[in-house]
PDB file of N, CA and C in Angstrom:
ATOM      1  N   UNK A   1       0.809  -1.197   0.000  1.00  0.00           N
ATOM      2  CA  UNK A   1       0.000   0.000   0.000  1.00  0.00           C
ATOM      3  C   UNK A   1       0.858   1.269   0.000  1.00  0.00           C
ATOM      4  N   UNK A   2       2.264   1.183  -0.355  1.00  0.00           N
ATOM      5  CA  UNK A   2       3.263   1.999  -0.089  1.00  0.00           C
ATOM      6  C   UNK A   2       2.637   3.129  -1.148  1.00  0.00           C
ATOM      7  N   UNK A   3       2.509   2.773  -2.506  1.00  0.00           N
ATOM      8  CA  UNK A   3       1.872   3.905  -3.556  1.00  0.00           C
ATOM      9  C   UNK A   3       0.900   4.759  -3.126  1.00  0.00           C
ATOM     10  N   UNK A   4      -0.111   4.469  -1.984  1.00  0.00           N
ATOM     11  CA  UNK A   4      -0.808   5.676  -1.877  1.00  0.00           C
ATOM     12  C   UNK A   4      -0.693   5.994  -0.341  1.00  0.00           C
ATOM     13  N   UNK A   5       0.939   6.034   0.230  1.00  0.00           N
ATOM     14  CA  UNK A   5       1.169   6.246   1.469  1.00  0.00           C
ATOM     15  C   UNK A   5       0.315   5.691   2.547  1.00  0.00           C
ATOM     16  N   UNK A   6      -0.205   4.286   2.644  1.00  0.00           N
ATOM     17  CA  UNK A   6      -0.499   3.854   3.499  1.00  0.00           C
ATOM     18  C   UNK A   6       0.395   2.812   4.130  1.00  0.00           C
ATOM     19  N   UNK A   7       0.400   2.684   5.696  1.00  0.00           N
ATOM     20  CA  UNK A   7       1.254   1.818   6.208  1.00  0.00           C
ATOM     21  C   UNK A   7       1.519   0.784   6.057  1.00  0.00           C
ATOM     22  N   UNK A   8       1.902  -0.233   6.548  1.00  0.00           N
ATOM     23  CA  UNK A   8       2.333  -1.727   6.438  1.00  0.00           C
ATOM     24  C   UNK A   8       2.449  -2.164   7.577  1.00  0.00           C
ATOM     25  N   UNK A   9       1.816  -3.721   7.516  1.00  0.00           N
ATOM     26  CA  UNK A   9       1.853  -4.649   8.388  1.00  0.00           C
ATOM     27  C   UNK A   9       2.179  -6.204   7.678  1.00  0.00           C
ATOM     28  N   UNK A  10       4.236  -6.155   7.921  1.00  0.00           N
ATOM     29  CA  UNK A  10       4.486  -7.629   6.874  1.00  0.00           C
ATOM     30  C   UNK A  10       5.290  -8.308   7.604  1.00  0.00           C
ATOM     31  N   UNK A  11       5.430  -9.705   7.008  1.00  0.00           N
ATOM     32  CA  UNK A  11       6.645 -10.236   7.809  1.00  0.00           C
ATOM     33  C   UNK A  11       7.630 -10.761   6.810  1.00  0.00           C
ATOM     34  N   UNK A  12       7.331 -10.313   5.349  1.00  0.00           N
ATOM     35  CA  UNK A  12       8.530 -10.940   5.058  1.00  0.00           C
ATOM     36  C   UNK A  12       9.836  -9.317   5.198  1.00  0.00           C
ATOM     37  N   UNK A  13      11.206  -9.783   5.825  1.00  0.00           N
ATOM     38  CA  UNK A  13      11.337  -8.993   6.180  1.00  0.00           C
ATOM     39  C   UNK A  13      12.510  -8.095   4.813  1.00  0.00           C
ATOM     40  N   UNK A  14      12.583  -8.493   3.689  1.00  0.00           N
ATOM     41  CA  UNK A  14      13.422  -7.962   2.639  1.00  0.00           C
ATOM     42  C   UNK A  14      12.632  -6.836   2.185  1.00  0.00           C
ATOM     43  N   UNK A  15      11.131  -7.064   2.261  1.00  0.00           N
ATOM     44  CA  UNK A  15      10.260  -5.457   1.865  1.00  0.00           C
ATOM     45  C   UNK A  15      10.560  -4.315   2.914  1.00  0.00           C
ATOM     46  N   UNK A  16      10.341  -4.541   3.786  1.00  0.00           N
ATOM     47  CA  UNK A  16      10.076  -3.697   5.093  1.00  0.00           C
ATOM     48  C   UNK A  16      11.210  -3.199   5.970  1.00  0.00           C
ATOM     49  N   UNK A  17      11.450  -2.078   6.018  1.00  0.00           N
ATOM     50  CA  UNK A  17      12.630  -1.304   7.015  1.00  0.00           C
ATOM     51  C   UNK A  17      10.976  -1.622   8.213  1.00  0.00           C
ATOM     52  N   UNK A  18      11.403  -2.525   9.466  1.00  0.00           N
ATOM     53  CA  UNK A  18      11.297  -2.271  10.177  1.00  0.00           C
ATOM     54  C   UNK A  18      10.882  -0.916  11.421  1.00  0.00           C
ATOM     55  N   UNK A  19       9.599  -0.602  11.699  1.00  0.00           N
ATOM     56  CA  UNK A  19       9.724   0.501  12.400  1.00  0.00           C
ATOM     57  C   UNK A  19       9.724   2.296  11.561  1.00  0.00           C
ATOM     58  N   UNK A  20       9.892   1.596  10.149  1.00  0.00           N
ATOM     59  CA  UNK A  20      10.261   3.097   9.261  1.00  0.00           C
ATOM     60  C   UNK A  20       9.603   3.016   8.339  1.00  0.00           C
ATOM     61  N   UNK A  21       9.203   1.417   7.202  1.00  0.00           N
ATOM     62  CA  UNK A  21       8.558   1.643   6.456  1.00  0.00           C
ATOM     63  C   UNK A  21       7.203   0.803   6.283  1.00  0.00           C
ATOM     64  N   UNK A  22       7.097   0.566   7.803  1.00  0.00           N
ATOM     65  CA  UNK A  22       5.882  -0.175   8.582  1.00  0.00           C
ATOM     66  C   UNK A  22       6.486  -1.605   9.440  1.00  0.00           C
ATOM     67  N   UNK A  23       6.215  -2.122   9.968  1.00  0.00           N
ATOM     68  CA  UNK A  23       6.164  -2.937  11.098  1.00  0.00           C
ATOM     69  C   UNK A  23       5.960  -4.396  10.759  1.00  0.00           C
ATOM     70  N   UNK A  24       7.346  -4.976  11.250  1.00  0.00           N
ATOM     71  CA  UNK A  24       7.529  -6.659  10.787  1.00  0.00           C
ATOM     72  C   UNK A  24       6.735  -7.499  11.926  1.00  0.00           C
ATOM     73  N   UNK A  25       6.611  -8.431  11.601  1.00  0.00           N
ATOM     74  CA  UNK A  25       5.281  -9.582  12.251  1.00  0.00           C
ATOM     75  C   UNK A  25       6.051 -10.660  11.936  1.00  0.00           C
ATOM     76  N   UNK A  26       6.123 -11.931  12.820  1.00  0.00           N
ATOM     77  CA  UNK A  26       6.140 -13.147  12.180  1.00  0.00           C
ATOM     78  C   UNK A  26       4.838 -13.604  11.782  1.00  0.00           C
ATOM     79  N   UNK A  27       5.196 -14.467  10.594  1.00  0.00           N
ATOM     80  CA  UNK A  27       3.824 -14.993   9.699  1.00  0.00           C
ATOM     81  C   UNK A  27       3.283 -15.554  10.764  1.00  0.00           C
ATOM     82  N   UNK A  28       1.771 -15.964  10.493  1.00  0.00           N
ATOM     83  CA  UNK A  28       0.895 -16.275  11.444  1.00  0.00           C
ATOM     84  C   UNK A  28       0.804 -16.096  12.993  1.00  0.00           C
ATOM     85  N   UNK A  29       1.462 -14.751  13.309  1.00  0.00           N
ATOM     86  CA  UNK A  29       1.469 -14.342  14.740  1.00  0.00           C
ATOM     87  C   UNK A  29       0.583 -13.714  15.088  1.00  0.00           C
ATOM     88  N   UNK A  30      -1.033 -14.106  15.815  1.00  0.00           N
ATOM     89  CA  UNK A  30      -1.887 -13.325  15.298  1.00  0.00           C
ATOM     90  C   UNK A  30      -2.262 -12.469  16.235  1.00  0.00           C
ATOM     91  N   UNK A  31      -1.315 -12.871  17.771  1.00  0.00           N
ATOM     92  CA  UNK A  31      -1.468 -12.007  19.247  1.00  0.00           C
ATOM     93  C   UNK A  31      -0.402 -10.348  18.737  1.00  0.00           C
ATOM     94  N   UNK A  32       0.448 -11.063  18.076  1.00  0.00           N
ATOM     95  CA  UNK A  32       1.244  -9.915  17.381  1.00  0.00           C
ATOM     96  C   UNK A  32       0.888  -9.258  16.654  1.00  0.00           C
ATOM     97  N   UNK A  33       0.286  -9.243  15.475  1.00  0.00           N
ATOM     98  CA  UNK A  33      -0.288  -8.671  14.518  1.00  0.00           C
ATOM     99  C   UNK A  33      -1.335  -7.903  15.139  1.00  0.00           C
ATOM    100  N   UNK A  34      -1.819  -8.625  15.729  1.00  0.00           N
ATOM    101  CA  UNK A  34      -2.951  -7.699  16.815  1.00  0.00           C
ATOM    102  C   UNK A  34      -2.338  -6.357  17.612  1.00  0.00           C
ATOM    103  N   UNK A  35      -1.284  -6.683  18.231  1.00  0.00           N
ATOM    104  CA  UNK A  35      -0.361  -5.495  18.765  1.00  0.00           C
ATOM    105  C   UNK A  35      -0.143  -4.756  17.954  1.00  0.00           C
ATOM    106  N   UNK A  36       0.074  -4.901  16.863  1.00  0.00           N
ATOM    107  CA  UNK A  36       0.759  -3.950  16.355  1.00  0.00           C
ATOM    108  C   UNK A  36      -0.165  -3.213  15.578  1.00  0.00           C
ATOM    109  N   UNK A  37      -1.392  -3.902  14.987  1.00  0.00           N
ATOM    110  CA  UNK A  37      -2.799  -3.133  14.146  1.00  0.00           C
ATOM    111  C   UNK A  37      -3.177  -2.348  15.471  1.00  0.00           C
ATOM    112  N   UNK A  38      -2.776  -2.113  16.699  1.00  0.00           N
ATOM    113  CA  UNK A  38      -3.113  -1.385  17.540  1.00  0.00           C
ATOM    114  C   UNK A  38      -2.596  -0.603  17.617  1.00  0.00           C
ATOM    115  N   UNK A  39      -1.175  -0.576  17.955  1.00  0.00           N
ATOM    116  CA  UNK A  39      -0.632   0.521  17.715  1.00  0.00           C
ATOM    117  C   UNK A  39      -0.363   1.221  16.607  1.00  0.00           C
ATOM    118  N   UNK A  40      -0.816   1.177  15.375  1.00  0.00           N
ATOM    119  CA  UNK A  40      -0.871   1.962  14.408  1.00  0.00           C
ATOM    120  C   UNK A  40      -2.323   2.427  14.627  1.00  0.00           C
ATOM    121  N   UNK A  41      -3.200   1.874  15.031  1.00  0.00           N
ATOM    122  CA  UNK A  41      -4.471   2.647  15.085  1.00  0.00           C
ATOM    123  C   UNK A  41      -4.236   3.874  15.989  1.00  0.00           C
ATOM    124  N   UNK A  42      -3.677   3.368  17.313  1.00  0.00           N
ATOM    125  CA  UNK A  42      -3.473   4.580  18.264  1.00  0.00           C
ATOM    126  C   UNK A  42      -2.182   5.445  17.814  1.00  0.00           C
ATOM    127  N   UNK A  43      -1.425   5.100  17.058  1.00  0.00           N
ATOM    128  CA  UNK A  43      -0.342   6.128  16.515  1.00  0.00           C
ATOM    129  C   UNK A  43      -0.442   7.045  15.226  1.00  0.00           C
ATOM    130  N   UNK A  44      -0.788   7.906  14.791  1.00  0.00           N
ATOM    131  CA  UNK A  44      -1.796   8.317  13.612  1.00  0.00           C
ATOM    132  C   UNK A  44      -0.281   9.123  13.000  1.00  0.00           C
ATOM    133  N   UNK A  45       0.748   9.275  13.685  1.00  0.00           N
ATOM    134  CA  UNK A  45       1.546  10.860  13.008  1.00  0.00           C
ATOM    135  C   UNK A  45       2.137   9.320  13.147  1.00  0.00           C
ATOM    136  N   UNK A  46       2.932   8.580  13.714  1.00  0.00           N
ATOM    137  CA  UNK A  46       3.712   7.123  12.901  1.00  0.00           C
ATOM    138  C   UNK A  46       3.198   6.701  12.071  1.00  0.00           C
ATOM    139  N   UNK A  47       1.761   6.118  12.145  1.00  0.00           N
ATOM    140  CA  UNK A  47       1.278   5.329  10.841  1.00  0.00           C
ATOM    141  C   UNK A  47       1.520   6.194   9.237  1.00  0.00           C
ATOM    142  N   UNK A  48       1.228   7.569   9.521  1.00  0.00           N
ATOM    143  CA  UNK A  48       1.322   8.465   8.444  1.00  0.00           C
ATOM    144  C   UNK A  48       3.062   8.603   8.295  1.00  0.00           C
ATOM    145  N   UNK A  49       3.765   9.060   8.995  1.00  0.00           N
ATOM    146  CA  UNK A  49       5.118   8.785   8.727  1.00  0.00           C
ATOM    147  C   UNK A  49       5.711   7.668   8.189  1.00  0.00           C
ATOM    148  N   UNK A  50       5.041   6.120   8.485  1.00  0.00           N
ATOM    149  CA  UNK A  50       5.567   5.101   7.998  1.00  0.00           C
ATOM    150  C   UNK A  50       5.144   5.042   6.421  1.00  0.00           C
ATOM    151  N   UNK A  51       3.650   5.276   5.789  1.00  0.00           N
ATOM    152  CA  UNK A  51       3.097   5.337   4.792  1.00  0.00           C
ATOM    153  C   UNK A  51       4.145   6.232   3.736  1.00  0.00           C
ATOM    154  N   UNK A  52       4.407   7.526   4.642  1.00  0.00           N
ATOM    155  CA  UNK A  52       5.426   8.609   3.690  1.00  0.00           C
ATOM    156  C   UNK A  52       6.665   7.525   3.149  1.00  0.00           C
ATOM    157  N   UNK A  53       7.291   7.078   4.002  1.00  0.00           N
ATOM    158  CA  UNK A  53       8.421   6.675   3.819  1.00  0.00           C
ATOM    159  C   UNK A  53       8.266   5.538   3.266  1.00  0.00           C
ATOM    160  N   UNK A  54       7.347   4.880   3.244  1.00  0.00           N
ATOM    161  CA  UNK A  54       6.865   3.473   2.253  1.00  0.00           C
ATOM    162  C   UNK A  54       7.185   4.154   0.776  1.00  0.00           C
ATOM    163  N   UNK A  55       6.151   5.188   0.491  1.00  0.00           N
ATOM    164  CA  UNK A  55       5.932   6.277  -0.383  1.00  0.00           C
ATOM    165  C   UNK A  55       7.272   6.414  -1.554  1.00  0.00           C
ATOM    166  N   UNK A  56       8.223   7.133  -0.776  1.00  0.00           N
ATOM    167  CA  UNK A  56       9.129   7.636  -1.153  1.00  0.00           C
ATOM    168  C   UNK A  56       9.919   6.183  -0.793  1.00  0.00           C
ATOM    169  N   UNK A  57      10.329   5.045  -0.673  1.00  0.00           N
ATOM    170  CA  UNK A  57      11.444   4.035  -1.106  1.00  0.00           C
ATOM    171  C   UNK A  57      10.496   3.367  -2.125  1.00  0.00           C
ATOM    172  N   UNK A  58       9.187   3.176  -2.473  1.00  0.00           N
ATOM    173  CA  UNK A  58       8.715   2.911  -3.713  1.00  0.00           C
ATOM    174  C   UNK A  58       9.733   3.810  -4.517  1.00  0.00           C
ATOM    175  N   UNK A  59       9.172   4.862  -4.695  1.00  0.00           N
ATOM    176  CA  UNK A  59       9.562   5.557  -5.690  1.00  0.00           C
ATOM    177  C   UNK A  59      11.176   6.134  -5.638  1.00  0.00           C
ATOM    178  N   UNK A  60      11.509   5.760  -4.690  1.00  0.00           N
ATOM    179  CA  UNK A  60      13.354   5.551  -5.147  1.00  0.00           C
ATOM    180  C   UNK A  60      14.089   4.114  -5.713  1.00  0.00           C
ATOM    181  N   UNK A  61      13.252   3.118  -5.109  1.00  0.00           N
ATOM    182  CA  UNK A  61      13.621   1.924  -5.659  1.00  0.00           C
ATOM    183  C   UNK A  61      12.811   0.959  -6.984  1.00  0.00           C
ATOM    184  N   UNK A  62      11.765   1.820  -6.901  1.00  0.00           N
ATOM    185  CA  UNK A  62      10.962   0.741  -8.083  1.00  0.00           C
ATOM    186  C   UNK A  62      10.143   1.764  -8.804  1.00  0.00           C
ATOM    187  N   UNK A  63      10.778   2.720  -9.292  1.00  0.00           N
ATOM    188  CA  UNK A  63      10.538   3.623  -9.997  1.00  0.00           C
ATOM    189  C   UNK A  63      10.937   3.451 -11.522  1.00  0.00           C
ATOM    190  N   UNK A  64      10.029   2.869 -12.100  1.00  0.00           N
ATOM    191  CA  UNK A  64      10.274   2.391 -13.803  1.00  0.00           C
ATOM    192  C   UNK A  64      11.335   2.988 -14.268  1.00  0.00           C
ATOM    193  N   UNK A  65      10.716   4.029 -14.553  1.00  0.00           N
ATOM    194  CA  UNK A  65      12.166   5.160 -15.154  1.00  0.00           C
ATOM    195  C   UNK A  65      13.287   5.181 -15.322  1.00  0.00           C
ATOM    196  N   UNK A  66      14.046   5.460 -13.578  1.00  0.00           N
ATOM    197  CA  UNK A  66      14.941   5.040 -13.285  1.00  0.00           C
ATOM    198  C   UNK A  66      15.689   3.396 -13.694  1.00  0.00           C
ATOM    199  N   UNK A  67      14.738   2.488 -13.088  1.00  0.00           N
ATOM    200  CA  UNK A  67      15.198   1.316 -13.702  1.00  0.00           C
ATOM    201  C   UNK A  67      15.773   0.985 -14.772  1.00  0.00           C
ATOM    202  N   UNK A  68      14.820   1.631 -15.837  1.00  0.00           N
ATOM    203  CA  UNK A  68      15.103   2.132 -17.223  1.00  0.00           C
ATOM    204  C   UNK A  68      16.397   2.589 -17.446  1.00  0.00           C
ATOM    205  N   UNK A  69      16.740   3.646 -16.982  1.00  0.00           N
ATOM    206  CA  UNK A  69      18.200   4.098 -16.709  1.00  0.00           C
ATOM    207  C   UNK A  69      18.961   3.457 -16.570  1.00  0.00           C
ATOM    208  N   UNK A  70      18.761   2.827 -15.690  1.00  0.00           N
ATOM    209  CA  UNK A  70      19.774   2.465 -15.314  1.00  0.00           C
ATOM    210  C   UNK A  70      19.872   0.488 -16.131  1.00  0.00           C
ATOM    211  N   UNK A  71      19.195   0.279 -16.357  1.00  0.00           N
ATOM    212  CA  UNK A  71      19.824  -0.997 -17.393  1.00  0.00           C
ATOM    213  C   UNK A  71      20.385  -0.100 -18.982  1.00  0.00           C
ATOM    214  N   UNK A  72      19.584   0.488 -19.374  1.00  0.00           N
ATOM    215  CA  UNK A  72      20.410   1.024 -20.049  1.00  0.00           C
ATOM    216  C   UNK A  72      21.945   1.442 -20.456  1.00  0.00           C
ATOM    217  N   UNK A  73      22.323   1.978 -18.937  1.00  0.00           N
ATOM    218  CA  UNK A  73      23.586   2.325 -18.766  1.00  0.00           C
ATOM    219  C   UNK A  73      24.440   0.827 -18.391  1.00  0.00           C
ATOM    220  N   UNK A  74      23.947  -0.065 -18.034  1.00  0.00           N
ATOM    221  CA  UNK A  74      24.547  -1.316 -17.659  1.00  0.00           C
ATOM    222  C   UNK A  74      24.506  -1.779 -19.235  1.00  0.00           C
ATOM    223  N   UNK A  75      23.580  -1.438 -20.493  1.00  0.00           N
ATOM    224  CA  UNK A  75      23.930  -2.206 -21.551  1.00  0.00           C
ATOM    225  C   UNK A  75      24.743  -1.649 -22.277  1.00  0.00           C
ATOM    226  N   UNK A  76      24.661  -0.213 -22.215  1.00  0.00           N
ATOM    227  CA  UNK A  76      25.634   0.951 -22.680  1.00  0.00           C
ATOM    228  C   UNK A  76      26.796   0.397 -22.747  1.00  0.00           C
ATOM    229  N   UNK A  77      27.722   0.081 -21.144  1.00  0.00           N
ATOM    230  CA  UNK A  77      28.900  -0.751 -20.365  1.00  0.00           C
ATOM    231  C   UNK A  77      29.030  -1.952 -20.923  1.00  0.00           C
ATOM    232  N   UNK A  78      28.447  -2.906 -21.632  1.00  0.00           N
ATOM    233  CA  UNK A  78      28.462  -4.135 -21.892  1.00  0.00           C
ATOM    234  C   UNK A  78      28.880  -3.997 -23.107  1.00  0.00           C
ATOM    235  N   UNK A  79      28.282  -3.760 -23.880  1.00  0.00           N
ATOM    236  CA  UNK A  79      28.618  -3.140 -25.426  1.00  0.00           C
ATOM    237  C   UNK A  79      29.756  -2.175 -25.688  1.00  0.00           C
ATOM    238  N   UNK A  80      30.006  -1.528 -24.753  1.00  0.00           N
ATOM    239  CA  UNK A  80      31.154  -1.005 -25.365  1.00  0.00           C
ATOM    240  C   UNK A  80      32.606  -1.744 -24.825  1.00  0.00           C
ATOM    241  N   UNK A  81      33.034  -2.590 -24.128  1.00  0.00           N
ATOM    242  CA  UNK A  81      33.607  -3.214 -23.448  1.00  0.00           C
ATOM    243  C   UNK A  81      34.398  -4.609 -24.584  1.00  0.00           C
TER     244      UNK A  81
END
């Protein structure tokens, strides 16, 4: 839900900065998951801070464009080599 700045609640943990770009869980922890859908309910300026920053590492890391760019420049390097 990072594209329209909403938070996160995941456990796999290669998506998720921890604490910054929403809140890791182990899979099927459901006393946990519960904790923590709580405290984002009661935390409204974190939940919105975590959503921002979801936000913005979408769009620094999986930003087409860029991607674009940047294989480009990796085929650019290959070919001329």
């Amino acid at each position: 839900m990072w594209e329209v700045e909403k938070k996160v609640l995941e456990y796999q943990k290669e998506i998720i900065i921890n604490n910054v770009t929403g809140l890791l869980v182990k899979q099927e922890a459901v006393e946990e998951m519960s904790k923590e859908m709580r405290f984002l309910y009661d935390n409204v300026e974190k939940r919105r801070a975590m959503g921002k920053a979801g936000r913005d590492r979408v769009e620094e890391f999986y930003n087409w464009e860029k991607n674009v760019e940047t294989m480009l420049k990796i085929y650019k390097k290959i070919t001329e080599e």
